[in-house]
N, C-alpha and C. Protein backbone atom coordinates (compact mmCIF):
# COMPACT_ATOMS: atom_id res chain seq x y z
N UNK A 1 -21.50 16.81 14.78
CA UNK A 1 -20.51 16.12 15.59
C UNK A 1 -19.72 15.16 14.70
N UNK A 2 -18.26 14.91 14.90
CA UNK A 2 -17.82 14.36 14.27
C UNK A 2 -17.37 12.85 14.66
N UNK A 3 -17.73 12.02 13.34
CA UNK A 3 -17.74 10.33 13.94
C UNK A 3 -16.86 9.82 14.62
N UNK A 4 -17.04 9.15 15.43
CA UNK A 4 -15.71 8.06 16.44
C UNK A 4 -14.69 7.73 16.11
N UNK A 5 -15.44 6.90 15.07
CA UNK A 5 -14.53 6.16 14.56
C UNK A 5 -14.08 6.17 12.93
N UNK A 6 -12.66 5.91 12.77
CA UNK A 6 -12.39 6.47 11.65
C UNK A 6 -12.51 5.98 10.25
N UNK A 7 -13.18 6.59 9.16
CA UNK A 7 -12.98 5.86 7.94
C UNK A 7 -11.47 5.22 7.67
N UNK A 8 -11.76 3.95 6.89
CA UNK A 8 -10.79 3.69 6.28
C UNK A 8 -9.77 4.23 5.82
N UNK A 9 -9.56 4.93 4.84
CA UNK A 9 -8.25 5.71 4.35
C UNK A 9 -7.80 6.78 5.12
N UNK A 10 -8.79 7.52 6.16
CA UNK A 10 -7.92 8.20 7.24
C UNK A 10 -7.58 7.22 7.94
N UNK A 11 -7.72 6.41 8.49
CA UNK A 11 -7.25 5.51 9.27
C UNK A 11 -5.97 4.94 8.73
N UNK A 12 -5.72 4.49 7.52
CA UNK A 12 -4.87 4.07 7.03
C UNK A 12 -3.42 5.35 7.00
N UNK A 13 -3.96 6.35 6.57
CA UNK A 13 -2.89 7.68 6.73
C UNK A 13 -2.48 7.51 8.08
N UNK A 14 -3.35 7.82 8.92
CA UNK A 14 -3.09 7.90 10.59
C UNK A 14 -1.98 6.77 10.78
N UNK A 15 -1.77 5.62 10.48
CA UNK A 15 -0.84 4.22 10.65
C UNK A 15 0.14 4.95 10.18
N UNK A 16 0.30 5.50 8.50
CA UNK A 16 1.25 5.67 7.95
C UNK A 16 2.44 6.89 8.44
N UNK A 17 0.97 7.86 9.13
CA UNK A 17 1.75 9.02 10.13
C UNK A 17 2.86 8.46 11.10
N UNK A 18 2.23 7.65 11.83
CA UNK A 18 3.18 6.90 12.96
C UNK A 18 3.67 6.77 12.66
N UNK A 19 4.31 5.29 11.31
CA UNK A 19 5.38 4.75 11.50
C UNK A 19 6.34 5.67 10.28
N UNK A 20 6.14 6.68 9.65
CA UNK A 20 7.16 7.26 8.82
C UNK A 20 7.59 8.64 9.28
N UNK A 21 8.79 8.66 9.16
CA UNK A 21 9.78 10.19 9.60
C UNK A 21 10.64 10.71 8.69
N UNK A 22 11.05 11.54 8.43
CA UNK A 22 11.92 12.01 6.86
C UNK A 22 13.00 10.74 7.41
N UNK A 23 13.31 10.91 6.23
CA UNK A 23 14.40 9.87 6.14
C UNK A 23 14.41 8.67 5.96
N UNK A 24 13.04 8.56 5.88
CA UNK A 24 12.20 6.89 5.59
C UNK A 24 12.62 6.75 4.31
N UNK A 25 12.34 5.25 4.44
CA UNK A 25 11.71 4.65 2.51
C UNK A 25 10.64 4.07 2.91
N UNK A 26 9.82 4.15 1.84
CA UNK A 26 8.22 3.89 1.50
C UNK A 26 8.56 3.15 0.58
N UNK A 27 7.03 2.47 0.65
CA UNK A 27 6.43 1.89 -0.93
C UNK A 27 5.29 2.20 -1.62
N UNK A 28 4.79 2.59 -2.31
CA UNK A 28 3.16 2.25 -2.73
C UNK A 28 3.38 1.47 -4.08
N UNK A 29 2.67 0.66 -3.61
CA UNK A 29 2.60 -0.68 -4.37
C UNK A 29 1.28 -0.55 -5.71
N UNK A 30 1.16 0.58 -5.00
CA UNK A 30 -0.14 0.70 -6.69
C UNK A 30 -0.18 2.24 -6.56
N UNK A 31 0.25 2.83 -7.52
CA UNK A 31 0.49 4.23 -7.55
C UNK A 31 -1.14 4.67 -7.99
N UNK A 32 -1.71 4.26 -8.67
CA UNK A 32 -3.07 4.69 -9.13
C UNK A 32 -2.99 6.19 -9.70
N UNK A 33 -4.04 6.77 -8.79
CA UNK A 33 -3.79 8.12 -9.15
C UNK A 33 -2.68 9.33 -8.70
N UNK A 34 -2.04 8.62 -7.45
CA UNK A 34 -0.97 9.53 -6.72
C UNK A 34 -1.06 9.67 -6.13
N UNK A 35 -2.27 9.67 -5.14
CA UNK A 35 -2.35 10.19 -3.44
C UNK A 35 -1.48 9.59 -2.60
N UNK A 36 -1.29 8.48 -2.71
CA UNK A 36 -0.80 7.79 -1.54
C UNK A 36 0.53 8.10 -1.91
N UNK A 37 1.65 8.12 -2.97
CA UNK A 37 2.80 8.38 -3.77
C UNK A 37 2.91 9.57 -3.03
N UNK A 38 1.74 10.63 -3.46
CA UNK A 38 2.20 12.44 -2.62
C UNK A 38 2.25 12.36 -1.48
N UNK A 39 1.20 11.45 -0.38
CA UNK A 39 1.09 11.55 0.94
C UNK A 39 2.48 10.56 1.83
N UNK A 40 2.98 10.12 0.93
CA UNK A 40 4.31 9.59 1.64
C UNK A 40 5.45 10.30 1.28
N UNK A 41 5.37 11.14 0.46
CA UNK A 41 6.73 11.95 -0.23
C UNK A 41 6.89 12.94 0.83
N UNK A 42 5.27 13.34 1.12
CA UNK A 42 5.63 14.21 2.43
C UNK A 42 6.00 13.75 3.40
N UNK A 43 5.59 13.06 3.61
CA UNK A 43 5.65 12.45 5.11
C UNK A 43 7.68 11.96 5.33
N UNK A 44 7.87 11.08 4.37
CA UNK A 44 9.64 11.06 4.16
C UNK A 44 10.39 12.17 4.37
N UNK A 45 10.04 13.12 3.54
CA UNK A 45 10.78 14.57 3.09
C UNK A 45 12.19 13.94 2.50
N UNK A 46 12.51 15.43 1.78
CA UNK A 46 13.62 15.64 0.81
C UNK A 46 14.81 14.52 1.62
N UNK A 47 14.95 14.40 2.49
CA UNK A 47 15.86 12.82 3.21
C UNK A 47 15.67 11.64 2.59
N UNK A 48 13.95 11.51 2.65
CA UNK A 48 13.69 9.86 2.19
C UNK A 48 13.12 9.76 1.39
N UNK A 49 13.11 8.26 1.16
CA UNK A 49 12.59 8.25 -0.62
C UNK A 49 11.28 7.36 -0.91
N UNK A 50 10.60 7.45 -1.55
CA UNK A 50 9.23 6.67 -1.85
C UNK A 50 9.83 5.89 -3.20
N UNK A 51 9.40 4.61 -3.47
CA UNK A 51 9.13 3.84 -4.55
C UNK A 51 7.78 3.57 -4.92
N UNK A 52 7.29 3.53 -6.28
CA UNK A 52 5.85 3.64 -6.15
C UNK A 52 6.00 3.09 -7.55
N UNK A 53 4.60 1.81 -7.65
CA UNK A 53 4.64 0.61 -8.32
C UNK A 53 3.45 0.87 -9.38
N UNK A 54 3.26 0.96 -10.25
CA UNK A 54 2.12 0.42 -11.20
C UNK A 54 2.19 0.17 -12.52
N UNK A 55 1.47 -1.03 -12.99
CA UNK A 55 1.36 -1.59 -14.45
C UNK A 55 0.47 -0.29 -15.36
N UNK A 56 -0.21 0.63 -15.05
CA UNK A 56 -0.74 1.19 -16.17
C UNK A 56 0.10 2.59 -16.53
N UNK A 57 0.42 2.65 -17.53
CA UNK A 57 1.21 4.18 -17.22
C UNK A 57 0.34 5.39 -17.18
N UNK A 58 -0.98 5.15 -17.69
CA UNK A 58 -1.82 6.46 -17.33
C UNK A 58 -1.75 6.86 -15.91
N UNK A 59 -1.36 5.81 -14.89
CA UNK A 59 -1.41 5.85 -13.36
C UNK A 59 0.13 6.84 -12.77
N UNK A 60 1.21 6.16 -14.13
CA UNK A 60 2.52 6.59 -13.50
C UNK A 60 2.34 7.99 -13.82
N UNK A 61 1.71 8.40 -15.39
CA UNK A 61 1.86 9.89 -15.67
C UNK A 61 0.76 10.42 -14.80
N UNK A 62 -0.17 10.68 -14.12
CA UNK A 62 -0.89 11.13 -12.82
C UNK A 62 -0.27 11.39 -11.61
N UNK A 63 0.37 10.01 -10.93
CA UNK A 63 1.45 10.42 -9.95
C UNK A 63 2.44 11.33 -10.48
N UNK A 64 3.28 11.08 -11.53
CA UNK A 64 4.34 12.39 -11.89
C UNK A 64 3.80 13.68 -11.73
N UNK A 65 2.36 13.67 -12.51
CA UNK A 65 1.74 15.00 -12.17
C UNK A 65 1.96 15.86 -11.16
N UNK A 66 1.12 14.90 -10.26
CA UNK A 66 0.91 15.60 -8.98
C UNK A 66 2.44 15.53 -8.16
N UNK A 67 2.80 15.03 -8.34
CA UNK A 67 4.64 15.13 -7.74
C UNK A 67 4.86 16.47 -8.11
N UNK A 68 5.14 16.49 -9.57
CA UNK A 68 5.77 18.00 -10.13
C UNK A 68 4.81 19.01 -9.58
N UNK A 69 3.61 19.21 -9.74
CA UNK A 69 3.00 19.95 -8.90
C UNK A 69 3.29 20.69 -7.60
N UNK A 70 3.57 19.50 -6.97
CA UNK A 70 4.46 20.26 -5.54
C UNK A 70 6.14 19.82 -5.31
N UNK A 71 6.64 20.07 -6.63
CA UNK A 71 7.85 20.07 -6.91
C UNK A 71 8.55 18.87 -6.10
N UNK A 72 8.01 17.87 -6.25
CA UNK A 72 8.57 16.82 -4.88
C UNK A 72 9.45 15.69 -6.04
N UNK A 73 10.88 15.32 -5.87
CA UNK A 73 11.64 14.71 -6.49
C UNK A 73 11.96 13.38 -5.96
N UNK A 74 11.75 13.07 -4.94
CA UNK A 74 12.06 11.89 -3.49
C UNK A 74 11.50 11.08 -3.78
N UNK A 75 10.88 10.51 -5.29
CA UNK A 75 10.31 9.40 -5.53
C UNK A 75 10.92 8.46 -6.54
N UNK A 76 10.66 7.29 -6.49
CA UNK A 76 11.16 6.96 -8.19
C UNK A 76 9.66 6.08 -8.89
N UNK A 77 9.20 6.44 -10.16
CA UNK A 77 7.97 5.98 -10.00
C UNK A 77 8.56 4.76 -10.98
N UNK A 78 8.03 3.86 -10.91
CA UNK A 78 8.48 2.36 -11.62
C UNK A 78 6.98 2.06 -12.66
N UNK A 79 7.06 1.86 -13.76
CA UNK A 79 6.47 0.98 -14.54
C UNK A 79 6.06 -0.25 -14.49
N UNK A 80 6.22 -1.17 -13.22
CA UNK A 80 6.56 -2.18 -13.61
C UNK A 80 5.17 -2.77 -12.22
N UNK A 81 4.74 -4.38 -12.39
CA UNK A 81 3.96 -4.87 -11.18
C UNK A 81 4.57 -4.71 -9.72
N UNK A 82 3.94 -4.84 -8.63
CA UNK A 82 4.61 -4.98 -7.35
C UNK A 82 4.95 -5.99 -6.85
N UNK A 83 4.60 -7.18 -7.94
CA UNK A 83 5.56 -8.57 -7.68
C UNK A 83 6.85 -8.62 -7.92
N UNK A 84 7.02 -7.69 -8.57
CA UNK A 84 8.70 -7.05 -9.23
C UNK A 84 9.57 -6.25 -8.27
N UNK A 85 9.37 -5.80 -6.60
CA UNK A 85 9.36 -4.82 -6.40
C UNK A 85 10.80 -5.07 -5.34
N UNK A 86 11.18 -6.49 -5.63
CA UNK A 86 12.70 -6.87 -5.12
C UNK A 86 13.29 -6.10 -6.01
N UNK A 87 13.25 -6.57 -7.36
CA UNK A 87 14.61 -5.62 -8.00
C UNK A 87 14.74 -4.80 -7.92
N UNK A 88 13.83 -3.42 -7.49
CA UNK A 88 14.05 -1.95 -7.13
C UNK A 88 14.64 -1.58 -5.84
N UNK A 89 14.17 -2.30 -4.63
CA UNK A 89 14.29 -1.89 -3.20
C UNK A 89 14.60 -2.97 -3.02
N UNK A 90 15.83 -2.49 -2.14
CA UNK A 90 17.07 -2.89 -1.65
C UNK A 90 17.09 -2.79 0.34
N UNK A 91 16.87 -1.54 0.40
CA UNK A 91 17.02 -0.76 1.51
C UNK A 91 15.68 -1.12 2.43
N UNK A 92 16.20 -1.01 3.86
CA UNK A 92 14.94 -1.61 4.98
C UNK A 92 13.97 -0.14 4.66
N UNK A 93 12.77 -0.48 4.69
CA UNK A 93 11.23 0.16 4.29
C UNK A 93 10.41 0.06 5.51
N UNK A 94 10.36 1.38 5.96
CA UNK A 94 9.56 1.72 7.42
C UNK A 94 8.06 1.69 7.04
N UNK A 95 7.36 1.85 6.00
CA UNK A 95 5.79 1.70 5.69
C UNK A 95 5.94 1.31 4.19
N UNK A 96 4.59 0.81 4.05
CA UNK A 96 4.08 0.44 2.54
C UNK A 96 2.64 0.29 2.51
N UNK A 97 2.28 0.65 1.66
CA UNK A 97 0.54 0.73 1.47
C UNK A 97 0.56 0.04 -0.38
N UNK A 98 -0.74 -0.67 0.19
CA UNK A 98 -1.35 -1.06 -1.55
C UNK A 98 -3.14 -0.66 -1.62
N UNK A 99 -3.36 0.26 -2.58
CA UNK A 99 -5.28 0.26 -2.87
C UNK A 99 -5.28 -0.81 -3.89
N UNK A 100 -5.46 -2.02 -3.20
CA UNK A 100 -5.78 -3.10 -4.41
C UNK A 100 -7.42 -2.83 -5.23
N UNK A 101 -6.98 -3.79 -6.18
CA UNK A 101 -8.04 -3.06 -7.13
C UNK A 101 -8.04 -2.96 -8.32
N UNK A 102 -8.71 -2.00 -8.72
CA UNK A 102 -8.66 -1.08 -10.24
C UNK A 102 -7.95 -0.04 -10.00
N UNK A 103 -7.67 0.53 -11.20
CA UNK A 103 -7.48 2.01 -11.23
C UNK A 103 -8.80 2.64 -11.33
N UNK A 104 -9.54 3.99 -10.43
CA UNK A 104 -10.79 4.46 -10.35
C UNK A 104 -11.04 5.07 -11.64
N UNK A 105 -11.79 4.65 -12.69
CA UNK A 105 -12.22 5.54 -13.77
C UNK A 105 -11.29 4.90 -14.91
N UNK A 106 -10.63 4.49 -14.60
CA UNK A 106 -9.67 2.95 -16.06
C UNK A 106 -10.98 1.85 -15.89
N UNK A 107 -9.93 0.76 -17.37
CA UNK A 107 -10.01 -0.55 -17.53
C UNK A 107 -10.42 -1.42 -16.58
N UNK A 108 -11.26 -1.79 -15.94
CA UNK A 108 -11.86 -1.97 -14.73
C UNK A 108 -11.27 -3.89 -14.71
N UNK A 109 -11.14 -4.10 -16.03
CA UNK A 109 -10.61 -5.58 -16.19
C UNK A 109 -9.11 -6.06 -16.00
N UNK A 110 -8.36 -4.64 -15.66
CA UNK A 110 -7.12 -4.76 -15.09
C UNK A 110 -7.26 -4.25 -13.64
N UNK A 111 -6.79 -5.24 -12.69
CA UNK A 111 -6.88 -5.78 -11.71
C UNK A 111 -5.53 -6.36 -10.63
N UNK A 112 -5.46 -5.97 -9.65
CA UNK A 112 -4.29 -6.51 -8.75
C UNK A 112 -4.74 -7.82 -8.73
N UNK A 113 -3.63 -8.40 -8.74
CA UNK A 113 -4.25 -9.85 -8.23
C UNK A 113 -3.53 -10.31 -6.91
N UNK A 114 -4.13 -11.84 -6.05
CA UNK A 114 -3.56 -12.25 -5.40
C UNK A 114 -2.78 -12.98 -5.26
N UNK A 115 -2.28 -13.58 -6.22
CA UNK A 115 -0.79 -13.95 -6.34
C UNK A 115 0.31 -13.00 -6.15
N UNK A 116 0.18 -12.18 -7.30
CA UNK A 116 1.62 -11.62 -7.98
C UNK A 116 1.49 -10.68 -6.27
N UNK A 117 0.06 -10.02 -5.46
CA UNK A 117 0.08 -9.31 -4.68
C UNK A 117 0.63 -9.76 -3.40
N UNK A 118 0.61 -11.01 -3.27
CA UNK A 118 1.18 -11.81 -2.13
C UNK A 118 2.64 -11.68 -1.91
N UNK A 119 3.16 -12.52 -3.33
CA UNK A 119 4.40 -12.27 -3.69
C UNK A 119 5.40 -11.08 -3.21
N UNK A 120 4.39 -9.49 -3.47
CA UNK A 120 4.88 -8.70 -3.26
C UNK A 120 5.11 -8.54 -1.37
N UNK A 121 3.91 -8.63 -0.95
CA UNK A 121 3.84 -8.58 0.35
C UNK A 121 5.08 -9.47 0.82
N UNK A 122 5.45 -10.34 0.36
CA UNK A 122 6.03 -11.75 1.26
C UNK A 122 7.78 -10.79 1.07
N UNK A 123 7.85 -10.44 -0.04
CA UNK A 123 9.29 -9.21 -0.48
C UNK A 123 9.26 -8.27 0.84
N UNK A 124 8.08 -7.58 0.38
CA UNK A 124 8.41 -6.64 1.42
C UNK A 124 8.46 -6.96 3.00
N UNK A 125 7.88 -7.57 3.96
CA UNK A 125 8.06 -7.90 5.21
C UNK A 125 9.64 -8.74 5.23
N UNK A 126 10.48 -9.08 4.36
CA UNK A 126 11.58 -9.38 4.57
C UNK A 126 12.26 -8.07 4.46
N UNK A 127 12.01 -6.97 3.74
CA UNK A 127 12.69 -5.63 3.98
C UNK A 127 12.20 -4.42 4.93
N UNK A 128 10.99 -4.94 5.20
CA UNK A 128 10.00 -3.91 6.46
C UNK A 128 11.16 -4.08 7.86
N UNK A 129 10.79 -2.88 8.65
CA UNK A 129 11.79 -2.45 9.89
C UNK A 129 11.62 -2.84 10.61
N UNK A 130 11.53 -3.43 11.96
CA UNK A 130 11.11 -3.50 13.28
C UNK A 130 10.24 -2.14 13.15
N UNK A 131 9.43 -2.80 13.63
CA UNK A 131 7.54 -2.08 13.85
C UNK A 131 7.37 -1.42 12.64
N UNK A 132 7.51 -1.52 11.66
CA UNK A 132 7.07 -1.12 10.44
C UNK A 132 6.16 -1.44 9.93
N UNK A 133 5.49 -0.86 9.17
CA UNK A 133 4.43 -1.38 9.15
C UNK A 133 3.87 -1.43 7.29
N UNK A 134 3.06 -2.00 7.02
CA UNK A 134 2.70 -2.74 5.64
C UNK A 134 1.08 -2.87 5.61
N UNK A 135 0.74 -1.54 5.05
CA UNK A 135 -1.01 -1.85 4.99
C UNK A 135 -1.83 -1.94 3.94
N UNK A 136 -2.82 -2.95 3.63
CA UNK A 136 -3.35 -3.23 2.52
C UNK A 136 -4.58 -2.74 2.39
N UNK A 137 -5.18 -2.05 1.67
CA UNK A 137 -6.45 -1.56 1.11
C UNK A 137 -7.34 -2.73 0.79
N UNK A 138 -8.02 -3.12 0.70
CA UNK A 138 -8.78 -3.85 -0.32
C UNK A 138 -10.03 -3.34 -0.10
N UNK A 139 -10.24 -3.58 -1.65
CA UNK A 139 -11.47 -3.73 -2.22
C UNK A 139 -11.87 -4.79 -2.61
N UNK A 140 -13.14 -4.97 -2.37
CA UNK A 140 -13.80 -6.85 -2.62
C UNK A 140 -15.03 -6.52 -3.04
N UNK A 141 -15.12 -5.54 -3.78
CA UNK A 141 -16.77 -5.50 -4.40
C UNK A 141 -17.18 -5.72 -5.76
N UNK A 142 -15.79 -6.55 -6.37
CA UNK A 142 -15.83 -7.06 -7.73
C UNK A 142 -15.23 -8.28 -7.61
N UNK A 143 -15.44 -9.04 -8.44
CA UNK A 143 -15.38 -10.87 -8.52
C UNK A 143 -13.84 -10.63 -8.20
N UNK A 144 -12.55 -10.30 -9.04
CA UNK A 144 -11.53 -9.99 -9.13
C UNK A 144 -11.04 -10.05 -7.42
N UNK A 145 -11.43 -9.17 -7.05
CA UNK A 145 -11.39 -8.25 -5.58
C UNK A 145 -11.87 -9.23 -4.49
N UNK A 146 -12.68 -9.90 -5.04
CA UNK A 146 -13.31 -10.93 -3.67
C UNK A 146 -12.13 -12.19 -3.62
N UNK A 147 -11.60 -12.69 -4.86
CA UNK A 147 -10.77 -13.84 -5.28
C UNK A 147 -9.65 -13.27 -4.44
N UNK A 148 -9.20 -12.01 -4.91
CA UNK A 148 -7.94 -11.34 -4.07
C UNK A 148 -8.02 -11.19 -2.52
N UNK A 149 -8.67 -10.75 -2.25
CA UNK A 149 -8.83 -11.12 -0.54
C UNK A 149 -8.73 -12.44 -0.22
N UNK A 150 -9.48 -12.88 -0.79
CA UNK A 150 -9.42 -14.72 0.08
C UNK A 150 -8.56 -15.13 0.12
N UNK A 151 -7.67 -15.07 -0.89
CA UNK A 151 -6.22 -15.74 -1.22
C UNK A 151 -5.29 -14.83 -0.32
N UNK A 152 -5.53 -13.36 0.21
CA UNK A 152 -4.48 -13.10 0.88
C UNK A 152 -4.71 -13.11 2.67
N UNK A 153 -5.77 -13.06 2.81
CA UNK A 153 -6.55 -13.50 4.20
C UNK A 153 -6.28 -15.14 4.36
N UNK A 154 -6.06 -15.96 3.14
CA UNK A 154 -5.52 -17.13 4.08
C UNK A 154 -4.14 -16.97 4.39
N UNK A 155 -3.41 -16.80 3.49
CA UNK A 155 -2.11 -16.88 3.32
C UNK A 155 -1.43 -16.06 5.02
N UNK A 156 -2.20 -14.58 5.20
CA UNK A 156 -1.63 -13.80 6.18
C UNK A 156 -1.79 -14.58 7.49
N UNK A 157 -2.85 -15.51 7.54
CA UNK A 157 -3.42 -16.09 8.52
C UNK A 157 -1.80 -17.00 9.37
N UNK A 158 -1.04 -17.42 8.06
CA UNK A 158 0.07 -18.49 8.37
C UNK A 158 1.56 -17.67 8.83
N UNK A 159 1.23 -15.94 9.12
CA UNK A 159 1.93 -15.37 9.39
C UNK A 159 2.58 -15.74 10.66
N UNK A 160 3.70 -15.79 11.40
CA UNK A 160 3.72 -15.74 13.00
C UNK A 160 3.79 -15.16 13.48
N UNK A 161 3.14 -15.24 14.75
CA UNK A 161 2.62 -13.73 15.11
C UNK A 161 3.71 -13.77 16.47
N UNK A 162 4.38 -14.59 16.65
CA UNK A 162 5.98 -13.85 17.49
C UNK A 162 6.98 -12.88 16.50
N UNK A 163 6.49 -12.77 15.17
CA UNK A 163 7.17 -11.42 13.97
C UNK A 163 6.42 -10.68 13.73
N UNK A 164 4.97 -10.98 13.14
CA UNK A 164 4.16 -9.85 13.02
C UNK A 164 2.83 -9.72 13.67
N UNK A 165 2.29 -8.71 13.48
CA UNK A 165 0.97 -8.20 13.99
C UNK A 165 0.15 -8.06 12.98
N UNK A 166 -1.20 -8.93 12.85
CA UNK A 166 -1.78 -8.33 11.48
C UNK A 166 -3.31 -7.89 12.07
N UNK A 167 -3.45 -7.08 12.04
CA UNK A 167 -4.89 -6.18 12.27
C UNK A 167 -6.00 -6.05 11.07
N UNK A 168 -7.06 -6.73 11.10
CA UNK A 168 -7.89 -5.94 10.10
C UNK A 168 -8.65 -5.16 10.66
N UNK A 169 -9.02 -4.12 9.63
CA UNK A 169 -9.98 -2.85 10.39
C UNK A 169 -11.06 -2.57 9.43
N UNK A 170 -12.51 -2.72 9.97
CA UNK A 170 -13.81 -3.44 8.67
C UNK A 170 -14.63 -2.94 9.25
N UNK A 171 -15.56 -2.09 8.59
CA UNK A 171 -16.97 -1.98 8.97
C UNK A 171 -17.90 -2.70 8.77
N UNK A 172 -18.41 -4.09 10.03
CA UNK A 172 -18.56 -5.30 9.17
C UNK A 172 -20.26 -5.09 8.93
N UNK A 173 -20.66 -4.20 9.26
CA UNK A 173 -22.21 -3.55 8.71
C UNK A 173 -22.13 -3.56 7.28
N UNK A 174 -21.42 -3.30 6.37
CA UNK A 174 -20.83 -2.71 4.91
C UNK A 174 -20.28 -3.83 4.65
N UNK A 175 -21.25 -4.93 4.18
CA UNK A 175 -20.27 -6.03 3.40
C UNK A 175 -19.63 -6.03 2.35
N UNK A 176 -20.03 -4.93 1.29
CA UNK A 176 -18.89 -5.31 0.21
C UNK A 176 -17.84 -3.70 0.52
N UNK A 177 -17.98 -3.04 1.77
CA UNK A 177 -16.85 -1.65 1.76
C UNK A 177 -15.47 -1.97 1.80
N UNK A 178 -15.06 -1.47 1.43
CA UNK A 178 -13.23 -1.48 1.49
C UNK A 178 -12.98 -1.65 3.02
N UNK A 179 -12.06 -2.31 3.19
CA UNK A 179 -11.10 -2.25 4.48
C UNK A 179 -9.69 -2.92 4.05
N UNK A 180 -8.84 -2.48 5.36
CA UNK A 180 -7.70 -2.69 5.90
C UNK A 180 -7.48 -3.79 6.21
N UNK A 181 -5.99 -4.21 5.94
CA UNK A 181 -5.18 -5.35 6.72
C UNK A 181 -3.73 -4.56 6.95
N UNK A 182 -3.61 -4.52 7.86
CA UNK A 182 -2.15 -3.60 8.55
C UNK A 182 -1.17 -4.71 8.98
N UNK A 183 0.02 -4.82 8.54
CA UNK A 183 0.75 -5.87 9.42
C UNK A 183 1.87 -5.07 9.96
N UNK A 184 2.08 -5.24 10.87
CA UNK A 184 3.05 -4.76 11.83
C UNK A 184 4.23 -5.84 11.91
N UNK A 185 5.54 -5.36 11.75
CA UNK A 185 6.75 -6.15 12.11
C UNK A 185 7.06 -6.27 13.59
N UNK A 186 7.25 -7.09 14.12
CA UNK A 186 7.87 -6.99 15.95
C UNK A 186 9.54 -7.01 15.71
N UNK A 187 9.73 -7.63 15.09
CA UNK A 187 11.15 -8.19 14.92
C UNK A 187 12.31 -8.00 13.98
């Protein structure tokens, strides 16, 4: 039988299903290995466009990979942090996802942080759509990762919630498992 309730990263797709339609712009704010980069290229189609963020380039040449793979061009992959991610995107952004973190199987000492990651967040909800939505991964099962949550769990806390909606979604049995923070635009 299959479980109730949904893991994390389907869950997180499932959000991203809703709020994106070709013709979207996306973000992924940490390209890593590419999934999330491929799973929004589709979801946009040849109409809309994905931007997709990361400091390591072993991460950018992986996403290119798998792009060319299924011949998908609707992206632009950036070199650069996602505190940077005003100077690229311009245009209102119907979803954005970040797997904060590491890269899985890299330098485990390069690390999102919660500054430069805030920063980014605070960019994007000034370019997110009415009901758009902006969902964060985290991981908190490394010193790095625990510092990064706290700092962005206070900060979201000072959000207003007559603009946004912020949901976390936690299996709170699993204290150090990954979960979600989804913020929703009203306005």
């Amino acid at each position: 039988m299959a479980q109730t309730l949904e893991r994390i990263l389907p869950f997180s797709k499932n959000l991203l299903e809703r709020a994106l339609k070709p013709g979207d712009i996306a973000v992924d704010g940490t390209a890593g290995n590419g999934h999330d980069t491929l799973f929004l290229a589709k979801l946009v189609g040849e109409t809309g466009h994905v931007y997709s963020f990361d400091v390591q380039k072993e991460a950018i040449v992986s996403t290119q990979n798998k792009l060319d793979e299924e011949k998908l061009t609707n992206v632009s992959l950036i070199h650069d942090g996602h505190e940077n991610l005003s100077h690229y995107v311009t245009h209102p952004v119907s979803a954005a996802i970040f797997n904060l973190g590491y890269l899985p199987g890299s330098d485990q000492s390069i690390t999102t942080q919660g500054q430069t990651t805030w920063k980014a967040v605070t960019d994007l909800l000034t370019l997110l759509k009415k009901n758009g939505i902006l969902i964060l991964v985290i991981y908190h099962g490394h010193l790095e990762g625990k510092a990064e949550r706290h700092h962005l769990e206070s900060r979201l806390q000072e959000l207003d919630s007559k603009i946004y909606q912020v949901l976390t979604y936690q299996f709170t049995n699993r204290k150090t498992a990954p979960f979600i923070i989804a913020i929703e635009k009203l306005h």
